[in-house]
C-alpha atoms as a PDB file:
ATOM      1  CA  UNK A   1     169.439  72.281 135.401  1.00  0.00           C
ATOM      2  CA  UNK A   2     169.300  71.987 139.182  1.00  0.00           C
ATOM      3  CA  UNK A   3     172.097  69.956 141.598  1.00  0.00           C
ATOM      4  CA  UNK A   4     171.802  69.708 145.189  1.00  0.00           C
ATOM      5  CA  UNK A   5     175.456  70.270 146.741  1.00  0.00           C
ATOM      6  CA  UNK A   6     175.943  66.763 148.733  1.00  0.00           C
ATOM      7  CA  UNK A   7     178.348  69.171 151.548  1.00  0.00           C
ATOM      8  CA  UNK A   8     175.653  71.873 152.844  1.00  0.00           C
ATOM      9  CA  UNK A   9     172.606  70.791 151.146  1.00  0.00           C
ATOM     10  CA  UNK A  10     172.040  73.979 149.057  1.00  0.00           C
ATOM     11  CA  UNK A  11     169.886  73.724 145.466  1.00  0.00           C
ATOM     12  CA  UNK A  12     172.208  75.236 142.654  1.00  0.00           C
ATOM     13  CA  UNK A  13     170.553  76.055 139.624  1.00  0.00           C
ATOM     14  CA  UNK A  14     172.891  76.589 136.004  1.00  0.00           C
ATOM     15  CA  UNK A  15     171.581  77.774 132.790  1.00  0.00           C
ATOM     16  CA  UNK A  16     173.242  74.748 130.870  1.00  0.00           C
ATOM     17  CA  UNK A  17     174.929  71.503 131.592  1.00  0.00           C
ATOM     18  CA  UNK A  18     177.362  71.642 135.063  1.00  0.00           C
ATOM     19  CA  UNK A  19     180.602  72.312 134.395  1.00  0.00           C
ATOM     20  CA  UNK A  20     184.068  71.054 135.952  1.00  0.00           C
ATOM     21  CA  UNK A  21     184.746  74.303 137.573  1.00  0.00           C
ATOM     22  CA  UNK A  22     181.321  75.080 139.155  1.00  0.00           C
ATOM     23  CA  UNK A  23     181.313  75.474 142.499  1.00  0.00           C
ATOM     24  CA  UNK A  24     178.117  75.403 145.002  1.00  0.00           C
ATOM     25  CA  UNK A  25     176.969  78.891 145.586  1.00  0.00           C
ATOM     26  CA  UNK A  26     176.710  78.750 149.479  1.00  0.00           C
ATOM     27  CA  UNK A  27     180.090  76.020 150.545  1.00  0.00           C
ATOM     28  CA  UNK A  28     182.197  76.789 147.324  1.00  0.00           C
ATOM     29  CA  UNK A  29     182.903  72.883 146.979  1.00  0.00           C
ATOM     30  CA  UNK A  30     182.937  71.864 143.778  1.00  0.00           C
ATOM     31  CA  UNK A  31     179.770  70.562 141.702  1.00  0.00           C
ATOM     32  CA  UNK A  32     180.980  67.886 138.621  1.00  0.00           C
ATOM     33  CA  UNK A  33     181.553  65.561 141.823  1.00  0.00           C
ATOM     34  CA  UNK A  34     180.253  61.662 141.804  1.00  0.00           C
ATOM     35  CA  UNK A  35     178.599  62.600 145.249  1.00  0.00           C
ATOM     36  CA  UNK A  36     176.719  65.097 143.046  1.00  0.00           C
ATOM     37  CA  UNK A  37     175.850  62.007 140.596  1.00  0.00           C
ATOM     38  CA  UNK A  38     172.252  60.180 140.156  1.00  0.00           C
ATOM     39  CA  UNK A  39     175.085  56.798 139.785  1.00  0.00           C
ATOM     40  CA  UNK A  40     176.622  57.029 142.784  1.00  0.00           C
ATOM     41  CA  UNK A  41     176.137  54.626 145.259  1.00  0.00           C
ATOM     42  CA  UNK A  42     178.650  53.653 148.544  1.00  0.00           C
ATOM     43  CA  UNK A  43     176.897  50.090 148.246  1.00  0.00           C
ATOM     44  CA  UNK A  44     178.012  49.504 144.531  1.00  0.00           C
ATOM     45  CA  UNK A  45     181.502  48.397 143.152  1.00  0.00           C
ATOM     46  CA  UNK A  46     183.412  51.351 142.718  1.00  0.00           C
ATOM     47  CA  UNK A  47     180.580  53.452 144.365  1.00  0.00           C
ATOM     48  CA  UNK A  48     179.492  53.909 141.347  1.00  0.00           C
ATOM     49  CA  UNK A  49     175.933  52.303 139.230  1.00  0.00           C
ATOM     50  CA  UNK A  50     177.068  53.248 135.689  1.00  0.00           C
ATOM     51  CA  UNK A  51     179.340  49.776 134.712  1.00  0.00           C
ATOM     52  CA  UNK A  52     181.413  51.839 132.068  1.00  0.00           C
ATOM     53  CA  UNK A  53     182.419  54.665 133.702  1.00  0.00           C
ATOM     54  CA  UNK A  54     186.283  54.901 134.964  1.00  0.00           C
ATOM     55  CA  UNK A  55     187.265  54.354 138.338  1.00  0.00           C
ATOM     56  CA  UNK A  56     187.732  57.903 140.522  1.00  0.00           C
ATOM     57  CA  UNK A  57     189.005  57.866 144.018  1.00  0.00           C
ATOM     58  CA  UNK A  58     188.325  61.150 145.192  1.00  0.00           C
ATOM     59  CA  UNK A  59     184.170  61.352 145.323  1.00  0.00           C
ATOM     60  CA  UNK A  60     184.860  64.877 146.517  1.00  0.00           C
ATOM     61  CA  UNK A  61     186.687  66.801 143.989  1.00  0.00           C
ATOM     62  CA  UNK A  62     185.911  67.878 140.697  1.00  0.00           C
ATOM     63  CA  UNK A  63     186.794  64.902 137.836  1.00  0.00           C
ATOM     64  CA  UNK A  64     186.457  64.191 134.123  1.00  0.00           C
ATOM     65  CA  UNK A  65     183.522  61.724 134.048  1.00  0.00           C
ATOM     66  CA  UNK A  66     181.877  61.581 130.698  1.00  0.00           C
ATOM     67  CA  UNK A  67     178.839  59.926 132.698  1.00  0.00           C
ATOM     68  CA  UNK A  68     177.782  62.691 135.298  1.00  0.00           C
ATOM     69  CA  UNK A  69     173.964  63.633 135.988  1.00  0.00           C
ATOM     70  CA  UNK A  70     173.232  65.641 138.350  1.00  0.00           C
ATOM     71  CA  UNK A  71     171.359  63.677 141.378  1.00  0.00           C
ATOM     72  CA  UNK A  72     167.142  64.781 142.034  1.00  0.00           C
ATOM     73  CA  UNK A  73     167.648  63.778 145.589  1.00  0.00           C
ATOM     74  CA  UNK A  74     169.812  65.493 148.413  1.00  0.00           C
ATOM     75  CA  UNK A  75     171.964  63.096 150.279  1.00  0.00           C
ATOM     76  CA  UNK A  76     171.328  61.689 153.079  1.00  0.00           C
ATOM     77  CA  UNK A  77     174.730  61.274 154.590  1.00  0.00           C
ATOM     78  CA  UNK A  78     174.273  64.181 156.958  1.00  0.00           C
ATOM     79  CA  UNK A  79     170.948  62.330 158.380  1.00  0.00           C
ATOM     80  CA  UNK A  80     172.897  58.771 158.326  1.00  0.00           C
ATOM     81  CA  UNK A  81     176.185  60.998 160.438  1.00  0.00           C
ATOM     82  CA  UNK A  82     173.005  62.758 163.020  1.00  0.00           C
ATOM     83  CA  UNK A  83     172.096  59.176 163.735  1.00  0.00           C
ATOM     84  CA  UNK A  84     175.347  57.500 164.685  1.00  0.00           C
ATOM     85  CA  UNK A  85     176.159  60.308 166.994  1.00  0.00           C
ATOM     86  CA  UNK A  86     173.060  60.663 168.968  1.00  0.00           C
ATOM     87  CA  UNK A  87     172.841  56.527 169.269  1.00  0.00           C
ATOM     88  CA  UNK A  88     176.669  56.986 170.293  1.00  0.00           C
ATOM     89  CA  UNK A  89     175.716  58.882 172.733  1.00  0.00           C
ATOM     90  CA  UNK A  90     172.812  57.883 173.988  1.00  0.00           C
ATOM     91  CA  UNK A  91     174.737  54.177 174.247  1.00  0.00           C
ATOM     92  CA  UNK A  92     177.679  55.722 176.322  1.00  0.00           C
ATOM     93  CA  UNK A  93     175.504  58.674 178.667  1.00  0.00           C
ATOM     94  CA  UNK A  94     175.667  57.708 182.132  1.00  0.00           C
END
């Protein structure tokens, strides 16, 4: 089973089903994370798609979720972050 670590990008590969305590092998953070998750979504309630899964506040840390796939795509937050600075700056370069 592959995940792709939403923090530095990297492709982590386990033998079995991720675990709470695994951690990416090149930023350490920690990979049973709802960033990590095919359901997670910032645009849905709860950032979250699956409707029966319980509410967790920290998308970052490791959690209980009986619900957690591992995501196929790597997130594009780092992209969305590279855009809003450069058009930052290009709005405010004199």
């Amino acid at each position: 089973m592959e995940v792709i670590c939403f923090h530095c990008q990297k492709i982590n590969t386990s033998l079995g089903k991720i675990g709470l305590r695994d951690e990416c092998l090149g930023c350490r953070s920690d990979l049973h994370v709802c960033k990590n998750c095919e359901f997670y979504d910032p645009k849905a309630y709860n950032e979250c798609r699956e409707p029966s899964a319980d509410v967790v506040k920290e998308k970052e840390r490791a959690n209980y979720c009986d619900y957690f796939s591992p995501s196929k795509k790597a997130s594009s937050a780092g992209d969305e972050k590279a855009k809003l600075k450069s058009a930052a700056e290009a709005l405010f370069k004199k």
